[in-house]
N, C-alpha and C. Protein backbone atom coordinates (compact mmCIF):
# COMPACT_ATOMS: atom_id res chain seq x y z
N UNK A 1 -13.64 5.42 13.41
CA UNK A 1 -12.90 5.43 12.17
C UNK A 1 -11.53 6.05 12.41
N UNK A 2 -10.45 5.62 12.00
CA UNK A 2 -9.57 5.57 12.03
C UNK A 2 -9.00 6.80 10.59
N UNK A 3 -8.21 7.92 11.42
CA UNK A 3 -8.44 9.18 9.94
C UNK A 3 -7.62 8.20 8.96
N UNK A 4 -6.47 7.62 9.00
CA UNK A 4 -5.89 6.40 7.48
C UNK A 4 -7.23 6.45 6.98
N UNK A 5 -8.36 5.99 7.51
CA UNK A 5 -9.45 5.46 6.89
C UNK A 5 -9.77 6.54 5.32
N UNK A 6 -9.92 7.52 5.79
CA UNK A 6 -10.11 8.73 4.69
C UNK A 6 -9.75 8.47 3.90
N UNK A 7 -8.02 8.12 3.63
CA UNK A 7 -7.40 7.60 2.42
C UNK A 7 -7.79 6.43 1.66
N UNK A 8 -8.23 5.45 2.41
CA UNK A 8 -8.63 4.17 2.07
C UNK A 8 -9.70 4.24 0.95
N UNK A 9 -10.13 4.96 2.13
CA UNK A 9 -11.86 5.22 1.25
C UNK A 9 -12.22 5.93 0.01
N UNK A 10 -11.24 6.94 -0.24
CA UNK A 10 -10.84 7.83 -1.16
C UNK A 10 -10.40 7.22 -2.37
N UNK A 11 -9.61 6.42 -2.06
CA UNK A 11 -8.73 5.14 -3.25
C UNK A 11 -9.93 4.37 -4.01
N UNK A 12 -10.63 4.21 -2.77
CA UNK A 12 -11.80 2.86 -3.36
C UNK A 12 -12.67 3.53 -4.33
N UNK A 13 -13.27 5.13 -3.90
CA UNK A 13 -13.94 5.26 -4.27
C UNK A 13 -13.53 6.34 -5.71
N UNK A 14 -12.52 6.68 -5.61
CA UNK A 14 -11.65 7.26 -7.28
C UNK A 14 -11.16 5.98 -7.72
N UNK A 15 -10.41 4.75 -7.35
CA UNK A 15 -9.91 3.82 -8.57
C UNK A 15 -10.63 2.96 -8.09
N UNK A 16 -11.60 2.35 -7.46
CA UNK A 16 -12.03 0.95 -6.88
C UNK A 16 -12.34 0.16 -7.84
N UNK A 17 -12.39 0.58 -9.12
CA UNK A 17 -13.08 -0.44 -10.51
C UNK A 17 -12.05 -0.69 -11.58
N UNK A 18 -10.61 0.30 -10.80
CA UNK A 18 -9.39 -0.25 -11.76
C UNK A 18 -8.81 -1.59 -11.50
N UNK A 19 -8.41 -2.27 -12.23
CA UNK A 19 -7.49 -3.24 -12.20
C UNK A 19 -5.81 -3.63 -12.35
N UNK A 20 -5.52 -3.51 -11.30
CA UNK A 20 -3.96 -3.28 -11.22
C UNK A 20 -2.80 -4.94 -10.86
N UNK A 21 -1.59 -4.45 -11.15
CA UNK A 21 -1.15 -5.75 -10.81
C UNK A 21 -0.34 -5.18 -9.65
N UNK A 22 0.06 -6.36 -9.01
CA UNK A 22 1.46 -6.20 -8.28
C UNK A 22 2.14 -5.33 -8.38
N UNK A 23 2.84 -5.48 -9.38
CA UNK A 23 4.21 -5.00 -10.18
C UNK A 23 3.36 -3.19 -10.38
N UNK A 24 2.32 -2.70 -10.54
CA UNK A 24 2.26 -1.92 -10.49
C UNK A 24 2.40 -0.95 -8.94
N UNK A 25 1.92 -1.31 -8.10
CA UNK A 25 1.70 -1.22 -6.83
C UNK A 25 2.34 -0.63 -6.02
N UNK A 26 3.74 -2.02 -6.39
CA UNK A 26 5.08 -2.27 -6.31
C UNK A 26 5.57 -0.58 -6.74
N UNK A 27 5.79 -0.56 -7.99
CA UNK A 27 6.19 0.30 -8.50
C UNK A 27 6.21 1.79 -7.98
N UNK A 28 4.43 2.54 -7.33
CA UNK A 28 3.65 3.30 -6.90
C UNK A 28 4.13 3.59 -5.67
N UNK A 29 4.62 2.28 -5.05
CA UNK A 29 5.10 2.21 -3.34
C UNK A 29 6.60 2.79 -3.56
N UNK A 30 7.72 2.70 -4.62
CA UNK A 30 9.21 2.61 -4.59
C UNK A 30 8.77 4.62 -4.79
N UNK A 31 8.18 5.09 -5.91
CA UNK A 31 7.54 6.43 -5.76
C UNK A 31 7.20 7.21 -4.76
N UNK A 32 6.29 6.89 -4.54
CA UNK A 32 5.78 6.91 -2.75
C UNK A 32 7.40 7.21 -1.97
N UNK A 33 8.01 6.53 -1.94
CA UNK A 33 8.98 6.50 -0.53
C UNK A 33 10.20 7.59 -1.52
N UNK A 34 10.36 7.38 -2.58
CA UNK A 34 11.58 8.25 -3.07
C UNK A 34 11.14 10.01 -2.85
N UNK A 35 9.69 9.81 -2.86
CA UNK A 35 8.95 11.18 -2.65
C UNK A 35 8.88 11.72 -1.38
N UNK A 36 8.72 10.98 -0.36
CA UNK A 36 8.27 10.85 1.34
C UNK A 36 9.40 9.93 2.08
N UNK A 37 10.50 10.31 1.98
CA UNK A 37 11.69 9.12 2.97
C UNK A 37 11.08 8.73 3.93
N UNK A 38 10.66 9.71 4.53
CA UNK A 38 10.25 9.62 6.20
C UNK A 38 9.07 8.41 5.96
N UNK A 39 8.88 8.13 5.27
CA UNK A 39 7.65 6.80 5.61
C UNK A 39 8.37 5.62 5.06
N UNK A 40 9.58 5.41 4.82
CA UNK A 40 10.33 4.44 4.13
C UNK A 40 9.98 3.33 5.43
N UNK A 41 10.07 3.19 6.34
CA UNK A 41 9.68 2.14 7.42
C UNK A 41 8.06 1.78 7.14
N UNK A 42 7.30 2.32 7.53
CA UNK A 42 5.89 1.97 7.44
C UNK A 42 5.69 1.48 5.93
N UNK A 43 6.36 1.73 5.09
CA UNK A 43 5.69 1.60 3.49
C UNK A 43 6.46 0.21 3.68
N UNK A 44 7.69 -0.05 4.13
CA UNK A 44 8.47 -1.30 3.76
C UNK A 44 7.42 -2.27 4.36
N UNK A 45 7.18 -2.11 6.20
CA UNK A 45 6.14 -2.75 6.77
C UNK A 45 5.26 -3.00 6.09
N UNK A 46 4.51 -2.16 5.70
CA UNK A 46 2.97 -2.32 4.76
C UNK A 46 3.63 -3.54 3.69
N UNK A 47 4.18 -3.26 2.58
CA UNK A 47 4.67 -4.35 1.39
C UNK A 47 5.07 -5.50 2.02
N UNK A 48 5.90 -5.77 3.45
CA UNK A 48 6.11 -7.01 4.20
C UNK A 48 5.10 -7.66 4.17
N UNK A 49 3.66 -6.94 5.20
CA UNK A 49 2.76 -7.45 5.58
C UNK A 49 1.84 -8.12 4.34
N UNK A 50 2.03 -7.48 3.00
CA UNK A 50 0.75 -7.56 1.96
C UNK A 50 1.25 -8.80 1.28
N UNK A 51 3.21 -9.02 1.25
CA UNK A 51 3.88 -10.16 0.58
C UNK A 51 3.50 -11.52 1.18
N UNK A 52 3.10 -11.33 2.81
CA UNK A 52 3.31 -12.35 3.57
C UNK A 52 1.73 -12.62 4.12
N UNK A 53 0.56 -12.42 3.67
CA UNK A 53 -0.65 -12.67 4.41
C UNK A 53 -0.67 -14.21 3.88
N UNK A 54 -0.11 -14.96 3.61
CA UNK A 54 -0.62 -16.18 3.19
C UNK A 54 -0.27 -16.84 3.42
N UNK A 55 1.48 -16.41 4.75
CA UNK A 55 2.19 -17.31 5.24
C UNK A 55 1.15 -17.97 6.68
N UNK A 56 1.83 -19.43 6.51
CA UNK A 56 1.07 -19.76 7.76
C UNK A 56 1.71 -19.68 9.16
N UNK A 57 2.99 -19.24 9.30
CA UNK A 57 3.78 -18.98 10.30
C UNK A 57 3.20 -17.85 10.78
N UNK A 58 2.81 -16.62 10.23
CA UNK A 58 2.22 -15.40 10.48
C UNK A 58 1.45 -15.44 11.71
C-alpha cells in the first residue's frame, strides 16, 4: 500500500456516499493549491490526467 493510499481511503470512507459534480471538485482542487502552492504541479497533473482518461491518444 502505497501511504497516498491512507488519504484515498479516508475520503471513501467519510464522503464515499456523497454526490458531487465536477465543478465542485474543480473548485476544492483551485482551494487545495491556493492553500498548498507547493503541490500546484501534481494537483494540475492530477486534473490533466482525470480531464483526459477518455482520450484515446492517451
Amino acid at each position: 500500500m502505497y501511504f497516498t493510499d491512507r488519504g484515498i481511503e479516508e475520503l471513501e470512507r467519510r464522503r464515499g456516499e456523497e454526490e458531487v459534480t465536477l465543478a465542485w471538485v474543480a473548485e476544492r482542487l483551485r482551494e487545495f493549491v491556493d492553500l498548498n502552492p507547493e503541490f500546484e504541479t501534481p494537483t494540475e497533473r492530477f486534473a490533466t490526467w482525470l480531464a483526459r482518461l477518455d482520450d484515446e491518444d492517451d
